[in-house]
C-alpha atoms as a PDB file:
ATOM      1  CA  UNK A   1     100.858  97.019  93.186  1.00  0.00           C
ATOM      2  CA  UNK A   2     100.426  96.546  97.051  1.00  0.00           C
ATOM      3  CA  UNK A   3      98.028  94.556  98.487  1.00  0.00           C
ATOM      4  CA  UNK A   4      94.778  95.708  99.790  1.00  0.00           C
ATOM      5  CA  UNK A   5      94.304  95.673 103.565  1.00  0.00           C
ATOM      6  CA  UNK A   6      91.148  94.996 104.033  1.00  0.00           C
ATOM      7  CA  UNK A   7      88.851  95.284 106.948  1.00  0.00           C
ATOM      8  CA  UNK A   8      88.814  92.038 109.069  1.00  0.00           C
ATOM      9  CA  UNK A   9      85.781  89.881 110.232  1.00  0.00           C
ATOM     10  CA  UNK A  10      84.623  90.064 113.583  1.00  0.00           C
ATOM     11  CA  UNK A  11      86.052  86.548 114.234  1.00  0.00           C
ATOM     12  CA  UNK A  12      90.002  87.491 113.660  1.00  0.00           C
ATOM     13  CA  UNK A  13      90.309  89.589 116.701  1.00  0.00           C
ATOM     14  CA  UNK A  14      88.906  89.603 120.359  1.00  0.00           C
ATOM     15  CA  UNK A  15      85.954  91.529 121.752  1.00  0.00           C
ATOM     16  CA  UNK A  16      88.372  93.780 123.265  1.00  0.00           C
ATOM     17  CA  UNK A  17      89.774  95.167 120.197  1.00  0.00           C
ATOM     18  CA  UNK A  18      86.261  95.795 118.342  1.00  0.00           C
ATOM     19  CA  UNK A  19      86.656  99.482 119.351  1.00  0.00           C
ATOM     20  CA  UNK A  20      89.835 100.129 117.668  1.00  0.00           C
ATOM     21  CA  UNK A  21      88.210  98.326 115.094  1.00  0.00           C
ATOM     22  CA  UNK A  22      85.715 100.600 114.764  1.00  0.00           C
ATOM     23  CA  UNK A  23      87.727 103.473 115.300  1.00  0.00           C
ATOM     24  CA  UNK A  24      88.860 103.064 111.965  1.00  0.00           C
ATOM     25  CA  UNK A  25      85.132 102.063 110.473  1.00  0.00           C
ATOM     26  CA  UNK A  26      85.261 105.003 107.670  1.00  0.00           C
ATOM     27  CA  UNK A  27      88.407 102.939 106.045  1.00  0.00           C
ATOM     28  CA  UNK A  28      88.602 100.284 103.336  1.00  0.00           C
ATOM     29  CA  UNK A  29      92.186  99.931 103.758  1.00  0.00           C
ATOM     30  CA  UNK A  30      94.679  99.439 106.465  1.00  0.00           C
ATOM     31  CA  UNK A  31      97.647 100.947 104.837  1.00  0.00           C
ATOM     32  CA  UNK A  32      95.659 104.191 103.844  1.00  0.00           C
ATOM     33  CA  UNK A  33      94.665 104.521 107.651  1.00  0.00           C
ATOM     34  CA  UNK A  34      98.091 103.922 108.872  1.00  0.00           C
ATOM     35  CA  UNK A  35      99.249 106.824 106.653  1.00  0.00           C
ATOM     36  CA  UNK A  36      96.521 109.431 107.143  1.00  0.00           C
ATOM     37  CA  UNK A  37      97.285 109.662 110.668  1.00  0.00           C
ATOM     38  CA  UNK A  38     101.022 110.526 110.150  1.00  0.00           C
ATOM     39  CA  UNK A  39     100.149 114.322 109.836  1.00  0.00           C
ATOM     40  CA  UNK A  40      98.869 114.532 113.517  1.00  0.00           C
ATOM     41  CA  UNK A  41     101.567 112.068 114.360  1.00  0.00           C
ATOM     42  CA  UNK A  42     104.032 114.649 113.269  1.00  0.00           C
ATOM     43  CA  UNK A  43     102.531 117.250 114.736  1.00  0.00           C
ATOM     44  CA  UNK A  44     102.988 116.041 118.169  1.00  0.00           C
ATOM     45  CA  UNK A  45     106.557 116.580 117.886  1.00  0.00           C
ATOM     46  CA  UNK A  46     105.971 120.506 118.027  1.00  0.00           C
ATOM     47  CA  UNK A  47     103.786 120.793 121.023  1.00  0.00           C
ATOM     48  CA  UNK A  48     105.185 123.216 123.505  1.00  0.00           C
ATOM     49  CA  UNK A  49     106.553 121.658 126.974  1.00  0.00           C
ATOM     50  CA  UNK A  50     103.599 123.059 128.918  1.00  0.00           C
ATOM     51  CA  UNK A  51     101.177 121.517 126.720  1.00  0.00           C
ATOM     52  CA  UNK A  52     103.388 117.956 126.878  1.00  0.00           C
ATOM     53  CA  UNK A  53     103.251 118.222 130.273  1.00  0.00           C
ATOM     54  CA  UNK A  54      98.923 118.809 130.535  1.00  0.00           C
ATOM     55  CA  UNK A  55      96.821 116.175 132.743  1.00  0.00           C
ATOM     56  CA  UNK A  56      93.321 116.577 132.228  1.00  0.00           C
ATOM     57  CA  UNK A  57      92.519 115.235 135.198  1.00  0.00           C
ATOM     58  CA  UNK A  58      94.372 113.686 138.355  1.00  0.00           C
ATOM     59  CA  UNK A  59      95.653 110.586 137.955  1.00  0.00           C
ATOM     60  CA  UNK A  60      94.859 110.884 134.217  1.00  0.00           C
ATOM     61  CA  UNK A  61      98.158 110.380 131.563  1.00  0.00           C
ATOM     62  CA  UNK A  62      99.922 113.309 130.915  1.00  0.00           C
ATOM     63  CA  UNK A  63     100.278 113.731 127.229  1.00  0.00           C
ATOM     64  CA  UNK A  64     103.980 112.600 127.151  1.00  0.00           C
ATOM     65  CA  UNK A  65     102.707 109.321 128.763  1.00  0.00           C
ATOM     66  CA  UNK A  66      99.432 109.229 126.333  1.00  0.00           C
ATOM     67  CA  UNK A  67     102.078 109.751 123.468  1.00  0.00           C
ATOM     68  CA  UNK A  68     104.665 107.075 125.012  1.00  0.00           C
ATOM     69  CA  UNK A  69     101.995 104.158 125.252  1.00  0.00           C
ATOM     70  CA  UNK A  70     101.481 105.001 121.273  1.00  0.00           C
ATOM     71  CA  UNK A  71     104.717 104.259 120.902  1.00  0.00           C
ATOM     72  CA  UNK A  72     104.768 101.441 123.392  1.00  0.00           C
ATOM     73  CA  UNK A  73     101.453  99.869 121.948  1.00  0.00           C
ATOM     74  CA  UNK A  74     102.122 100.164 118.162  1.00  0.00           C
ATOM     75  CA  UNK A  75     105.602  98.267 118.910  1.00  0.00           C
ATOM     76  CA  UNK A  76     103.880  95.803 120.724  1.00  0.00           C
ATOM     77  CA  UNK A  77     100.731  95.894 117.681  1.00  0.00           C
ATOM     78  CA  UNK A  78     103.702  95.446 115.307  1.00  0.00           C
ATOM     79  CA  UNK A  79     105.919  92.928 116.580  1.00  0.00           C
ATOM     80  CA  UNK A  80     102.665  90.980 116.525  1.00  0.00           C
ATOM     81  CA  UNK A  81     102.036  91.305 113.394  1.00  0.00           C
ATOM     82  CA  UNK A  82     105.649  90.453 112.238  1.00  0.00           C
ATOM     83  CA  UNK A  83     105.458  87.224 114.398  1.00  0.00           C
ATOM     84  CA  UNK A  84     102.045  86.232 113.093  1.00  0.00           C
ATOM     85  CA  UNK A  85     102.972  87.167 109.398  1.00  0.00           C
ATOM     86  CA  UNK A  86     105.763  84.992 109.120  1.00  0.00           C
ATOM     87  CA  UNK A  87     103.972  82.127 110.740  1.00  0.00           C
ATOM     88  CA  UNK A  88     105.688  82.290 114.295  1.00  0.00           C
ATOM     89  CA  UNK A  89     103.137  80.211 116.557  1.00  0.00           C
ATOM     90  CA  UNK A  90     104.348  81.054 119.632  1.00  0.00           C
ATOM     91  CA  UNK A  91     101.181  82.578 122.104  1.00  0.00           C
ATOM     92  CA  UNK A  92     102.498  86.504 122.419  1.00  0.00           C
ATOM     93  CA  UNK A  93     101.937  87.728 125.718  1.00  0.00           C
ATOM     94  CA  UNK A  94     100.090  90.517 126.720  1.00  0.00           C
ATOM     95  CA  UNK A  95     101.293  93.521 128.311  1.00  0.00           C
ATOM     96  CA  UNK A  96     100.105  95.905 130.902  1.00  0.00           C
ATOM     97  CA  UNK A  97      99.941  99.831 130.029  1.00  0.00           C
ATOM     98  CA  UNK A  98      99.576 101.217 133.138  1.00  0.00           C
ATOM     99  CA  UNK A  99     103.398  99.272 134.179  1.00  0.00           C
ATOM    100  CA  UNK A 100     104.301 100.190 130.841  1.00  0.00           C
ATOM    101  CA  UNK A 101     103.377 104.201 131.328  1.00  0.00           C
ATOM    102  CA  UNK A 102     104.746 104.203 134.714  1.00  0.00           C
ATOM    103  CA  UNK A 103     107.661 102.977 133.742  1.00  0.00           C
ATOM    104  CA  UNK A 104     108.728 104.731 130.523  1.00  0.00           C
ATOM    105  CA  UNK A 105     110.218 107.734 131.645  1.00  0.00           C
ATOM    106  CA  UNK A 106     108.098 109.563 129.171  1.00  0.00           C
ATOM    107  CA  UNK A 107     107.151 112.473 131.609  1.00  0.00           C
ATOM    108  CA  UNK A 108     111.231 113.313 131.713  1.00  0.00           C
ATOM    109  CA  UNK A 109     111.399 113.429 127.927  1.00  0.00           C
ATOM    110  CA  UNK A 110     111.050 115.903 125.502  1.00  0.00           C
ATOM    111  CA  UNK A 111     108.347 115.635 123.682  1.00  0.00           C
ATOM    112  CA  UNK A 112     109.741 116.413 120.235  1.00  0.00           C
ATOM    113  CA  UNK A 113     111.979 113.316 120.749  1.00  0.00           C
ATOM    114  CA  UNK A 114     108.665 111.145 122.015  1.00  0.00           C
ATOM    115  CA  UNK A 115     106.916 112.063 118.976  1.00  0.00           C
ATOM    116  CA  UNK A 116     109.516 111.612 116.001  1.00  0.00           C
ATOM    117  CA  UNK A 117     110.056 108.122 118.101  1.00  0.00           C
ATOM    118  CA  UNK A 118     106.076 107.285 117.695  1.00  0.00           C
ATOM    119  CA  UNK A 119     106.350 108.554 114.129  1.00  0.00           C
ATOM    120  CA  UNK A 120     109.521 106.647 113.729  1.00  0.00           C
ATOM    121  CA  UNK A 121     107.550 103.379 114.452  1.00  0.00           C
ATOM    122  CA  UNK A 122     104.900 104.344 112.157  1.00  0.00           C
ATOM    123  CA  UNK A 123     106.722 104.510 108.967  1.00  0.00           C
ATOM    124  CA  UNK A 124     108.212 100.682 110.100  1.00  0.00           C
ATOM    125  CA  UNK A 125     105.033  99.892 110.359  1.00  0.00           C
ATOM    126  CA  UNK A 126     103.985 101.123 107.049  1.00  0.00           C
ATOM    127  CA  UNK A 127     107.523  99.203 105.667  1.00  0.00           C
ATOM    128  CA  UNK A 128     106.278  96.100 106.702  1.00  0.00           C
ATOM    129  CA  UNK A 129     102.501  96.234 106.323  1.00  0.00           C
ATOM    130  CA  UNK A 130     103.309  97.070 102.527  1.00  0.00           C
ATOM    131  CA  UNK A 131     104.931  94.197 102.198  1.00  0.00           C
ATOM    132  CA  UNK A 132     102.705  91.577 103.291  1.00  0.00           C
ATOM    133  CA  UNK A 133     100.963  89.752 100.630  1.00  0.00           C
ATOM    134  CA  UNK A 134      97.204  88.280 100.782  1.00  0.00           C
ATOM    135  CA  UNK A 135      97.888  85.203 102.557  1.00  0.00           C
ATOM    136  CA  UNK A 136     100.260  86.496 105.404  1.00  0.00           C
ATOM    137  CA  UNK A 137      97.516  88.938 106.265  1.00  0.00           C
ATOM    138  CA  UNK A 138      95.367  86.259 106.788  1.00  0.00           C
ATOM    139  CA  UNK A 139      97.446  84.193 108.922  1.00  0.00           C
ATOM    140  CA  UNK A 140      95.878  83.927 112.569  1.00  0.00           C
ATOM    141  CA  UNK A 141      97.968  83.865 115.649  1.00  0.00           C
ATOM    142  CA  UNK A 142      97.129  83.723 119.456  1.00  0.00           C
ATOM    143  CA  UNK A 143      98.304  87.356 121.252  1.00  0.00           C
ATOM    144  CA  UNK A 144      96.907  87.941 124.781  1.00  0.00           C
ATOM    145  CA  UNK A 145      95.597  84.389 124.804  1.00  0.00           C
ATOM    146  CA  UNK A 146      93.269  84.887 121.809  1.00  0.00           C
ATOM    147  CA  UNK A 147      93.123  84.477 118.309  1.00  0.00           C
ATOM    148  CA  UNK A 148      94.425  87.461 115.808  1.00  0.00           C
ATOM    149  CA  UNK A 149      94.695  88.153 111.790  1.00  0.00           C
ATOM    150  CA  UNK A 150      97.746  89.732 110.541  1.00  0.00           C
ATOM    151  CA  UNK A 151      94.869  91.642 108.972  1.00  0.00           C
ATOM    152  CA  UNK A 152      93.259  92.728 112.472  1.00  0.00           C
ATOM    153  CA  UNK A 153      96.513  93.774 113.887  1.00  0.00           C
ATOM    154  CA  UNK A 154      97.132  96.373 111.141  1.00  0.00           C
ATOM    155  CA  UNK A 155      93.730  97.565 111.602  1.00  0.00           C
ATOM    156  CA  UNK A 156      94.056  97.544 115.655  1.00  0.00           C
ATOM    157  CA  UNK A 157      97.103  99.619 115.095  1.00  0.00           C
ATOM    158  CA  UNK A 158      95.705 102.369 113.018  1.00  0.00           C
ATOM    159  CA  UNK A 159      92.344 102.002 115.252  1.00  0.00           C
ATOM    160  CA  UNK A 160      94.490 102.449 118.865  1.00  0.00           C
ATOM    161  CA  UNK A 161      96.227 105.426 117.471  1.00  0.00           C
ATOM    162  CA  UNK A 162      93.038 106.965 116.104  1.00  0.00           C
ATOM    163  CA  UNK A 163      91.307 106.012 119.803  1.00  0.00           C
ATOM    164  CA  UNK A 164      94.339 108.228 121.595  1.00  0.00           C
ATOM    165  CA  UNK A 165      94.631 110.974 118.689  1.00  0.00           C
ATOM    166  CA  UNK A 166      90.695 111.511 119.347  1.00  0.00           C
ATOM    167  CA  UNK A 167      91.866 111.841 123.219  1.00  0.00           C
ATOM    168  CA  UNK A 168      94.343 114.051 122.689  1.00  0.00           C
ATOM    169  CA  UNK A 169      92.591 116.167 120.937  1.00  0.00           C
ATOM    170  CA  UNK A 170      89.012 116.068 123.150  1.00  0.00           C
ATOM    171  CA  UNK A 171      90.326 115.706 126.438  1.00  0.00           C
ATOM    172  CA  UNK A 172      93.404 117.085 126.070  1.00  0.00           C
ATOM    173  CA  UNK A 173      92.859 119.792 123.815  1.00  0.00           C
ATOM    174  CA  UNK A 174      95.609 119.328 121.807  1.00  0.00           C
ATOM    175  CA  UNK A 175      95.106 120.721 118.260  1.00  0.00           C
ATOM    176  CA  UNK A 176      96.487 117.971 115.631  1.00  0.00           C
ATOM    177  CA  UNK A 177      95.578 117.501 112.200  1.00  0.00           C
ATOM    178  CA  UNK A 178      92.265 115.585 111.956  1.00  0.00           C
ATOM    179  CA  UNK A 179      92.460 112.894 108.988  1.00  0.00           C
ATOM    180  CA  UNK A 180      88.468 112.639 108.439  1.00  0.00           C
END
């Protein structure tokens, strides 16, 4: 049987993250939030050029970018996790979206390749988070200069890709598959 994920305490992840945290509030269960957002995952890989290519506002993401710092950010989320899991005590950096965005080359791809990428890293994800018994998810590392759970970072995951499948579909009026 595979180990519960359960919700971590406020004190195994930074301020910053408490909103992806929340994000994810109506879950018991890492695991089961990581997989009920792979429907709208999937369905990103159908969205029509024009709609890949929408900016709600200037200077705002378009949705390739929005989807390529998903991708970006749950590598990142994940490698962090691995590290910390299998009690790597190096600091991990942090990283800076806006560089990462710019630089991606997200706007020139298509976005059914973005999105079975971002799914692609999701079901890794799910590989290894399955995998990780009770006391690796409980291991703390330092990412971004501060202390994180193995536990927090599977919740952060799920909670970041809620936070940008909420803006996709409010701001960018995207329609994907709504998991609550």
């Amino acid at each position: 049987m595979a180990t519960l994920i359960s919700r971590p305490q406020p004190g195994e992840y930074a301020d910053f993250y408490a909103g992806y945290v929340k994000a994810v509030e109506h879950e018991r269960d890492a695991v089961v939030a990581l997989e009920r957002q792979l429907p709208a995952l999937r369905a990103i890989e159908s969205l029509t050029p024009e709609r890949a290519s929408f900016r709600y506002a200037d200077g705002k993401w378009s949705v390739r970018q929005v989807v390529g710092h998903m991708a970006d950010a749950e590598r990142i989320f994940t490698y962090r996790l691995l590290c910390i899991a299998r009690s790597d005590e190096t600091p991990l950096p942090s990283f800076d979206e806006n560089q990462y965005a710019n630089t991606s080359n997200a706007d020139t791809r298509e976005i059914g390749a973005l999105g079975a990428e971002l799914v692609a890293i999701r079901e890794s994800a799910l590989a290894l988070v399955r995998g990780l018994d009770e006391f690796s998810l409980g291991r703390i590392g330092t990412a971004s200069g501060k202390p994180v759970s193995v536990r927090a970072l599977a919740f952060i995951t799920a909670g970041h890709a809620a936070h940008h499948l909420r803006i996709l579909r409010e701001r960018y009026r995207v329609e994907l598959p709504n998991p609550d």
